[in-house]
Protein backbone atom coordinates (compact mmCIF):
# COMPACT_ATOMS: atom_id res chain seq x y z
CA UNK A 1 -93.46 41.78 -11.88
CA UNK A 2 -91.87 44.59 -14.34
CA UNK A 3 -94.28 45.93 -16.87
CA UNK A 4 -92.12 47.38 -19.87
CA UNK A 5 -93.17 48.94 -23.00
CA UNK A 6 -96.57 48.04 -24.73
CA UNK A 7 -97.29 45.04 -22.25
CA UNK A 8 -98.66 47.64 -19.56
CA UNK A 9 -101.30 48.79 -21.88
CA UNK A 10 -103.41 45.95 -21.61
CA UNK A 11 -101.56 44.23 -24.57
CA UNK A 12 -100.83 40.44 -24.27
CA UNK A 13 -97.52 40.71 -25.89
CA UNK A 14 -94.53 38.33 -25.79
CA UNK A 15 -91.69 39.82 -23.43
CA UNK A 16 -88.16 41.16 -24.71
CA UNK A 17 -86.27 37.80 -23.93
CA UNK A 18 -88.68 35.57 -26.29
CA UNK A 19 -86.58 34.27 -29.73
CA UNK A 20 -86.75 36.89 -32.78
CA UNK A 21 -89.16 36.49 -35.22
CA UNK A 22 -88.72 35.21 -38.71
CA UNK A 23 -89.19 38.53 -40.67
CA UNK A 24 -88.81 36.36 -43.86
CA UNK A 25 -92.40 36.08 -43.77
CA UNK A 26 -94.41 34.98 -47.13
CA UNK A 27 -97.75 34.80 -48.78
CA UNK A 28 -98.86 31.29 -48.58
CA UNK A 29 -96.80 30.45 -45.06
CA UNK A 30 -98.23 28.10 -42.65
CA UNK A 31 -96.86 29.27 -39.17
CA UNK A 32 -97.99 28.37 -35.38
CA UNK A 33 -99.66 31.90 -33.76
CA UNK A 34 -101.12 32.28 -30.38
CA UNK A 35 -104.13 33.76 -30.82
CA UNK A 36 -105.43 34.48 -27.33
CA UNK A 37 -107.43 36.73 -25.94
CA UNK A 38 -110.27 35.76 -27.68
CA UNK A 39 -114.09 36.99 -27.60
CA UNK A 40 -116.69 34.74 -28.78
CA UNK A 41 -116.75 32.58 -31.51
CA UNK A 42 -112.87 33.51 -32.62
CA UNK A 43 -110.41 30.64 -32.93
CA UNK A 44 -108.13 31.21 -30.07
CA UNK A 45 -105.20 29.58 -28.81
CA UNK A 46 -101.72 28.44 -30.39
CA UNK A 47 -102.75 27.26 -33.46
CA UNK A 48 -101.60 27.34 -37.32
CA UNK A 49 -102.37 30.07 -39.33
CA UNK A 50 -101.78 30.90 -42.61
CA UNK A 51 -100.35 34.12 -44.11
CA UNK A 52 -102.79 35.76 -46.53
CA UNK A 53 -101.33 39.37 -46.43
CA UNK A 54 -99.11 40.48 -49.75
CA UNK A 55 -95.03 40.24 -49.03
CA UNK A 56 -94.39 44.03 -49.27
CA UNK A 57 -96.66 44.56 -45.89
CA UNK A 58 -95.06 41.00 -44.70
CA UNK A 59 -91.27 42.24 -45.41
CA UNK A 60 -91.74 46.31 -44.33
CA UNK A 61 -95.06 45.82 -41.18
CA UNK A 62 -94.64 44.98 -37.61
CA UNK A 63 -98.31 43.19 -38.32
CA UNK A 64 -98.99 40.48 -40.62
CA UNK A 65 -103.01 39.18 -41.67
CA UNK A 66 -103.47 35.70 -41.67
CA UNK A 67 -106.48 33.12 -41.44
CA UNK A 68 -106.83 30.98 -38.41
CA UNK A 69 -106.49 26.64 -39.54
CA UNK A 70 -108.24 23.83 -37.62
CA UNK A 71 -108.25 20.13 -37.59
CA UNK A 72 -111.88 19.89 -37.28
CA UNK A 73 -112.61 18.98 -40.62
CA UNK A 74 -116.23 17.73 -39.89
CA UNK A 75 -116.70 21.72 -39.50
CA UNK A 76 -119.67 22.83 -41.70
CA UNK A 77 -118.45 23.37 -45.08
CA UNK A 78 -118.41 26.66 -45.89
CA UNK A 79 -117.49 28.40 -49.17
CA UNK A 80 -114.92 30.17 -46.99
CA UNK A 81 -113.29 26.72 -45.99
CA UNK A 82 -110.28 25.09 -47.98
CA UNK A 83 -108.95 22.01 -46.64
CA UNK A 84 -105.49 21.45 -46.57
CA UNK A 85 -103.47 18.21 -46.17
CA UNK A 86 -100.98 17.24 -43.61
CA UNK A 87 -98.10 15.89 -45.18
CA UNK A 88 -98.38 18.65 -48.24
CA UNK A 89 -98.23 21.47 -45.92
CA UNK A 90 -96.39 20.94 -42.80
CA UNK A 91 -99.41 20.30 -40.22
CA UNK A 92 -99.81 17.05 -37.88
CA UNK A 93 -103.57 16.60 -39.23
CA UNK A 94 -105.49 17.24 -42.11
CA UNK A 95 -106.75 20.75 -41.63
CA UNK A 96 -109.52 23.73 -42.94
CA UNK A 97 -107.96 26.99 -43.36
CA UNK A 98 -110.66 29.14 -42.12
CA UNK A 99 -111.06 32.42 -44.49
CA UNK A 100 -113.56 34.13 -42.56
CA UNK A 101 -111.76 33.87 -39.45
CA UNK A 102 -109.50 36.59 -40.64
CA UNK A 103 -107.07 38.63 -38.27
CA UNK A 104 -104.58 41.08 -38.29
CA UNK A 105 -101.32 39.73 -35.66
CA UNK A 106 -98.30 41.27 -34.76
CA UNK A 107 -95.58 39.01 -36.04
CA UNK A 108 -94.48 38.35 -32.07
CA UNK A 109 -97.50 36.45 -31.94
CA UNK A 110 -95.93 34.07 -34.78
CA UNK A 111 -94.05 31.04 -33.55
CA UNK A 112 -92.36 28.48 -35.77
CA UNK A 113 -92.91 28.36 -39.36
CA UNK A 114 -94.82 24.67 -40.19
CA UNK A 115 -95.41 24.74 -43.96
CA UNK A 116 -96.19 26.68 -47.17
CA UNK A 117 -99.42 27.04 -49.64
CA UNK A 118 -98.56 27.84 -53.12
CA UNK A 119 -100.08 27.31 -57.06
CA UNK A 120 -103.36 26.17 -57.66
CA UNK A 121 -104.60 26.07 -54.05
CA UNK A 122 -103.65 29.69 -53.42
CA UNK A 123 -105.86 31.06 -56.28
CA UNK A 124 -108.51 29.16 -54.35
CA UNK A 125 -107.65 30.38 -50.93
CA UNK A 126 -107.89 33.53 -53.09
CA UNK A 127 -111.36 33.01 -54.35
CA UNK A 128 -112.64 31.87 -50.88
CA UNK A 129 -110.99 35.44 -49.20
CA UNK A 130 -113.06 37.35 -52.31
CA UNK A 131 -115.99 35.40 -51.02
CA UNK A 132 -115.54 36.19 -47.13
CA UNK A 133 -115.13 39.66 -48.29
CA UNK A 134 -117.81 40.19 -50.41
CA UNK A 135 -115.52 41.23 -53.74
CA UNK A 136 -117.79 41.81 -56.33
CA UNK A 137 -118.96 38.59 -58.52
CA UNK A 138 -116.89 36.09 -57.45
CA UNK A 139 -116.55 32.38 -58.55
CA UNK A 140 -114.90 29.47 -56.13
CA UNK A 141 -112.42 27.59 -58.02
């Protein structure tokens, strides 16, 4: 096996001959990630995320900061949790966007983009991230 650039220092990267990326990336996009290695309690795996970081560090960063998603909706409802429906957002089941499960990815990691968040439910995706993050007094919407 040839080990070329970052991949030989302990990186799980995709190789060279994987498809290009989408560097039309957006605020508010629902796009399959893999998310593996994990430690723990992190969501792991290919599984949708959604894109929470602003479009100038989306367009100009090799690294985008999304929120892992998960069908299991019988989770424990957290203020941090926003549920988000199939057929309005591109995903197979009704999902929970989980905003405390919050990572920084390169954008290899993204595959295909699914779906898009926007309006009303992005100021409370918003709200839920000030939450997570402990931004001053914050209300859920």
């Amino acid at each position: 096996m040839k080990v070329t650039g970052r991949e030989g220092r302990g990186g799980n990267f995709f190789s060279e001959c994987e498809r290009s990326v989408d560097t039309n990336v957006r605020r508010g996009d629902i796009y399959y990630a893999d998310l593996s290695p994990v430690v723990g309690s992190e969501q792991g795996g290919v599984r949708p995320v959604l894109i929470i970081q602003n479009d100038t560090g989306n367009r100009y960063s090799p690294t985008v900061i999304a929120a892992a998603i998960t069908s299991q909706t019988n989770k424990a409802k957290l203020p941090t949790h926003i549920a988000l429906s199939a057929p309005d957002h591109g995903l197979p089941r009704d999902s929970v966007v989980l905003l405390e499960q919050v990572r920084t990815l390169d954008k290899r990691r993204l595959r295909e983009r699914m779906g898009r968040v926007d309006g009303e439910l992005m100021e409370r995706i918003d709200a839920a991230i000030a939450v997570s993050f402990g931004l001053g007094n914050t209300q859920l919407i």
